[in-house]
C-alpha atoms as a PDB file:
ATOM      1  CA  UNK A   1       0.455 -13.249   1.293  1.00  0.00           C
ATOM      2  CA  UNK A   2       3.791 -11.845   0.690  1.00  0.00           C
ATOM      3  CA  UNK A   3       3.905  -7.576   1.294  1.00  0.00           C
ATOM      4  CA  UNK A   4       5.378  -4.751   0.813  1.00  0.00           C
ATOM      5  CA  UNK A   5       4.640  -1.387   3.136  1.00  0.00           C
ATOM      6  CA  UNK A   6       5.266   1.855   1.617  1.00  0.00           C
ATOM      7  CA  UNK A   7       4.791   5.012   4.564  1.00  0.00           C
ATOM      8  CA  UNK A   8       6.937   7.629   5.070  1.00  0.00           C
ATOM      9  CA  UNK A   9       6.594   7.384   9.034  1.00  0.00           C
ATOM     10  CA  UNK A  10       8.463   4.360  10.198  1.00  0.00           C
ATOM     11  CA  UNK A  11       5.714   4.204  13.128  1.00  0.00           C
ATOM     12  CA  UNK A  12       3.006   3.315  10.705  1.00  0.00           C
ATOM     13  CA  UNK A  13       4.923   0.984   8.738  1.00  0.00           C
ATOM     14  CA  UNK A  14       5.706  -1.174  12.178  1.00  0.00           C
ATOM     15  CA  UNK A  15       2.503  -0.881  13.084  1.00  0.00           C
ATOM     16  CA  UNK A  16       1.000  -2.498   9.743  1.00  0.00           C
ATOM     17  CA  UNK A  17       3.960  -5.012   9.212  1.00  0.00           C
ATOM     18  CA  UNK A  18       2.556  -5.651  12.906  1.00  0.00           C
ATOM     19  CA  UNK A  19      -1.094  -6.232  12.186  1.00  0.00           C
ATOM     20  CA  UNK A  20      -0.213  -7.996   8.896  1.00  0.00           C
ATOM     21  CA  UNK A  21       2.241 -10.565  10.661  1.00  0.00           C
ATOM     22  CA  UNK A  22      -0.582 -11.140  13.666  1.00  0.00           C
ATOM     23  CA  UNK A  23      -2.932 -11.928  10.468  1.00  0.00           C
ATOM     24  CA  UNK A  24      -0.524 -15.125   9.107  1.00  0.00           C
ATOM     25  CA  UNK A  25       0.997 -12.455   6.147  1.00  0.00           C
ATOM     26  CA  UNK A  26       4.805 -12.065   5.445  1.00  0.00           C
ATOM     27  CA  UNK A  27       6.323  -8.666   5.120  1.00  0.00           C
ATOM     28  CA  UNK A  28       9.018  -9.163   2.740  1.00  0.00           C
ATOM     29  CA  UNK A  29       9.887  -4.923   2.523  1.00  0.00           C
ATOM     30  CA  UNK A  30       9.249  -1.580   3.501  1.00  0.00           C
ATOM     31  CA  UNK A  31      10.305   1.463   1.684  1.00  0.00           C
ATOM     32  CA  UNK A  32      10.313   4.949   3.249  1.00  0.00           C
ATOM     33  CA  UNK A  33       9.627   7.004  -0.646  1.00  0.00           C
ATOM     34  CA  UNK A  34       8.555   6.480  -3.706  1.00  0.00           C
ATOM     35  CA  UNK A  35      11.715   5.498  -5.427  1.00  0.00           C
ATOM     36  CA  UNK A  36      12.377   2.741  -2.660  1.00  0.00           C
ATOM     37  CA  UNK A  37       9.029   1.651  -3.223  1.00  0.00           C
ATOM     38  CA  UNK A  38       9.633   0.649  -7.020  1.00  0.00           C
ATOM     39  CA  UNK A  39      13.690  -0.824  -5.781  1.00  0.00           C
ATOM     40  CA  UNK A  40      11.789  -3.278  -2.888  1.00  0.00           C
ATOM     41  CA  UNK A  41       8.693  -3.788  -5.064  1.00  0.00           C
ATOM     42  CA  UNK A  42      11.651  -4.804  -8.091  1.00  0.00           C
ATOM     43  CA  UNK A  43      13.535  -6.616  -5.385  1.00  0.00           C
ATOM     44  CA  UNK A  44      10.831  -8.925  -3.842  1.00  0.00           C
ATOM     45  CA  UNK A  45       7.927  -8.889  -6.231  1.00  0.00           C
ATOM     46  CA  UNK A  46       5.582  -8.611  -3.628  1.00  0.00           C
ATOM     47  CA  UNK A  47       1.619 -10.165  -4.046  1.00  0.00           C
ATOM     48  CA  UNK A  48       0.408  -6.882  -2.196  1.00  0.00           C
ATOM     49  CA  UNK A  49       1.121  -3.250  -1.627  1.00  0.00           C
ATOM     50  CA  UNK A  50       0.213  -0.854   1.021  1.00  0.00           C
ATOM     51  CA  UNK A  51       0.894   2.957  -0.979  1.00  0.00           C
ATOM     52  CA  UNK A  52       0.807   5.753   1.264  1.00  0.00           C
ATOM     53  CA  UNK A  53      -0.570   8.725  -0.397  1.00  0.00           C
ATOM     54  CA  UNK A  54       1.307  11.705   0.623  1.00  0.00           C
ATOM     55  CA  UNK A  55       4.831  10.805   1.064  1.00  0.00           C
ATOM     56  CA  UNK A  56       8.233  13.501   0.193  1.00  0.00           C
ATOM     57  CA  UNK A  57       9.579  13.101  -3.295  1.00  0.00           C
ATOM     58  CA  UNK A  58       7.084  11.056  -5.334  1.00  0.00           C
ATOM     59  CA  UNK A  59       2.940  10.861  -3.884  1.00  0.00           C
ATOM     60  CA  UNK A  60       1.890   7.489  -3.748  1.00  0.00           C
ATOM     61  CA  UNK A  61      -0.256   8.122  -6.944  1.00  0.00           C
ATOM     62  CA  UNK A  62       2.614   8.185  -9.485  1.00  0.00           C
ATOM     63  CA  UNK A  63       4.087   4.978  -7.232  1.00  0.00           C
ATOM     64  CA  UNK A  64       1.137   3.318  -8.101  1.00  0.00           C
ATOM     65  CA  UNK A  65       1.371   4.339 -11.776  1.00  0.00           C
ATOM     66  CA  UNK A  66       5.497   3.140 -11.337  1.00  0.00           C
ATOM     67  CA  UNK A  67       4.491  -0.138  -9.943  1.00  0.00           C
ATOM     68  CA  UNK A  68       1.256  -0.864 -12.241  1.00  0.00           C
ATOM     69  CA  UNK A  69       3.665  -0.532 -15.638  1.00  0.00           C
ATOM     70  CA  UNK A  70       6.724  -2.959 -13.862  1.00  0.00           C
ATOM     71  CA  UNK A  71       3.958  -5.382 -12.632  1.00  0.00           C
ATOM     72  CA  UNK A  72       0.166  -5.404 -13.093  1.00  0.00           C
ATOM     73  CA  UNK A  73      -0.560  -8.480 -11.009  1.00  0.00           C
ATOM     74  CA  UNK A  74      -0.191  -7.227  -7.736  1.00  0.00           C
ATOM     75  CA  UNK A  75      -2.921  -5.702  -5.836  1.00  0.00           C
ATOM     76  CA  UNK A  76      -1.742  -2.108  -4.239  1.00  0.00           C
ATOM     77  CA  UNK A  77      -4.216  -0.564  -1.707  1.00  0.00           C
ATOM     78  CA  UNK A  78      -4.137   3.067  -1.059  1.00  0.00           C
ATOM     79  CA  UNK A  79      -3.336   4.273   2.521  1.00  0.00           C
ATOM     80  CA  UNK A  80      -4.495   7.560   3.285  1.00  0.00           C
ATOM     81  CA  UNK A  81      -5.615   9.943   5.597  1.00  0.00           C
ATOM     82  CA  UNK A  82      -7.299  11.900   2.989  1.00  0.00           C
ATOM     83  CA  UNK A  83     -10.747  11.421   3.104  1.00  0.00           C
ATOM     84  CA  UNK A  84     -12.407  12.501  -0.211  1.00  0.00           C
ATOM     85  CA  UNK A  85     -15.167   9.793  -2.743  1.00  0.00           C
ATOM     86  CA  UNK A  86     -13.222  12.023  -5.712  1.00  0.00           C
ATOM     87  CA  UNK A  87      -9.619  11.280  -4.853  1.00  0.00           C
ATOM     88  CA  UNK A  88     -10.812   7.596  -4.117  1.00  0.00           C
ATOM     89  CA  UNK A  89     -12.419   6.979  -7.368  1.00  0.00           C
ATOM     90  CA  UNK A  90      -8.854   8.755  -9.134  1.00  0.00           C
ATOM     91  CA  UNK A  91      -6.964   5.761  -7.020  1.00  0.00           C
ATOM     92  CA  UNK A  92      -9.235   2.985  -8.189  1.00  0.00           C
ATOM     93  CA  UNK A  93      -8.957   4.580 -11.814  1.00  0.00           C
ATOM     94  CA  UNK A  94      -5.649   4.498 -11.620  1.00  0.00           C
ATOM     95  CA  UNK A  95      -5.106   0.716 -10.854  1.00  0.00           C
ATOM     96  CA  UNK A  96      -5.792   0.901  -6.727  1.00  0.00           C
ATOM     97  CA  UNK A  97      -7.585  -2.547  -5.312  1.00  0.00           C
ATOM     98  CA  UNK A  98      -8.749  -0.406  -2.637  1.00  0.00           C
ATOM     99  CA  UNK A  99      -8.669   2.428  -0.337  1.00  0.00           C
ATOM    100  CA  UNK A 100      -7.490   2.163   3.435  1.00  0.00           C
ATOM    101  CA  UNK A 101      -8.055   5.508   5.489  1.00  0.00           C
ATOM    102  CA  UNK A 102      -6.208   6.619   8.484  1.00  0.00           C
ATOM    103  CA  UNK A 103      -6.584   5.610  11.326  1.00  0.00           C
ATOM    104  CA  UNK A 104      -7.777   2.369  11.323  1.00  0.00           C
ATOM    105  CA  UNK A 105      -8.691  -0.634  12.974  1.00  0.00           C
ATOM    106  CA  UNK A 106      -7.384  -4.257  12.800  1.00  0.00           C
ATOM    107  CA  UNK A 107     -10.716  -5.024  11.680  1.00  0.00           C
ATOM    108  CA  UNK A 108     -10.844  -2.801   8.963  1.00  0.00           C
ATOM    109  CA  UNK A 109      -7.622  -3.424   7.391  1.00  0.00           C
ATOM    110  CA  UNK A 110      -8.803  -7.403   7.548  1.00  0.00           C
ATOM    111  CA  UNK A 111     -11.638  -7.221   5.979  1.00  0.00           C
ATOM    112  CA  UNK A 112     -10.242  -5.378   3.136  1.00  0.00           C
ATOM    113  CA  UNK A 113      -7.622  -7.798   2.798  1.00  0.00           C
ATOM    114  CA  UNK A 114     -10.660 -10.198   2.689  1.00  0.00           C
ATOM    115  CA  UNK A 115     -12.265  -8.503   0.071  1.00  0.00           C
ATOM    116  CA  UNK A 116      -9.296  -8.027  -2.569  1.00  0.00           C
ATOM    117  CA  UNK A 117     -10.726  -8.713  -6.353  1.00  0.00           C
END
């Protein structure tokens, strides 16, 4: 599966392009903000999306609003460290596939992958 990371800390986006590449999927961009999110997500079309939440500039909640109007097909999961049933049901509302908190596993990030509508 082609995808795009979106964090603001460059040592959580290597660590998930890791993981993802170890699992057989192709990281074709990363994007520090919000408003390299929507040039990359333009740029490569990507099949999935992991939004931070709380990034400078834009949150990943209007990101996921920016990306759901260019392109509705992809599925974005929410990355967050932010660990509240009210702000996840807001993010699934909104268009989210699912919710990832921070930290986690290998394991966990796979089987949400898995589990994708």
């Amino acid at each position: 599966m082609k995808v795009l990371i979106v964090d603001d800390n460059v040592m959580t986006r290597s660590m998930i392009k890791d993981l993802l590449t170890e699992m057989g999927h192709e990281v074709t961009g990363e994007a520090g903000d919000g408003d390299e999110a929507v040039r990359e997500f333009t740029a490569h079309r990507p099949e999935l999306v992991l939004l931070d939440l709380i990034m400078p500039g834009k949150n990943g909640l209007q990101v996921l609003e920016d990306l759901k109007a260019i392109d509705p097909s992809p599925q974005i999961v929410m990355v967050t460290a932010v660990q509240q049933d009210i702000i996840s049901r807001e993010l699934k509302e909104k268009g989210a596939a699912g919710v990832l908190h921070k930290p986690f596993m290998y394991e966990e990030l796979e089987t949400l992958l898995k589990n994708l509508p």
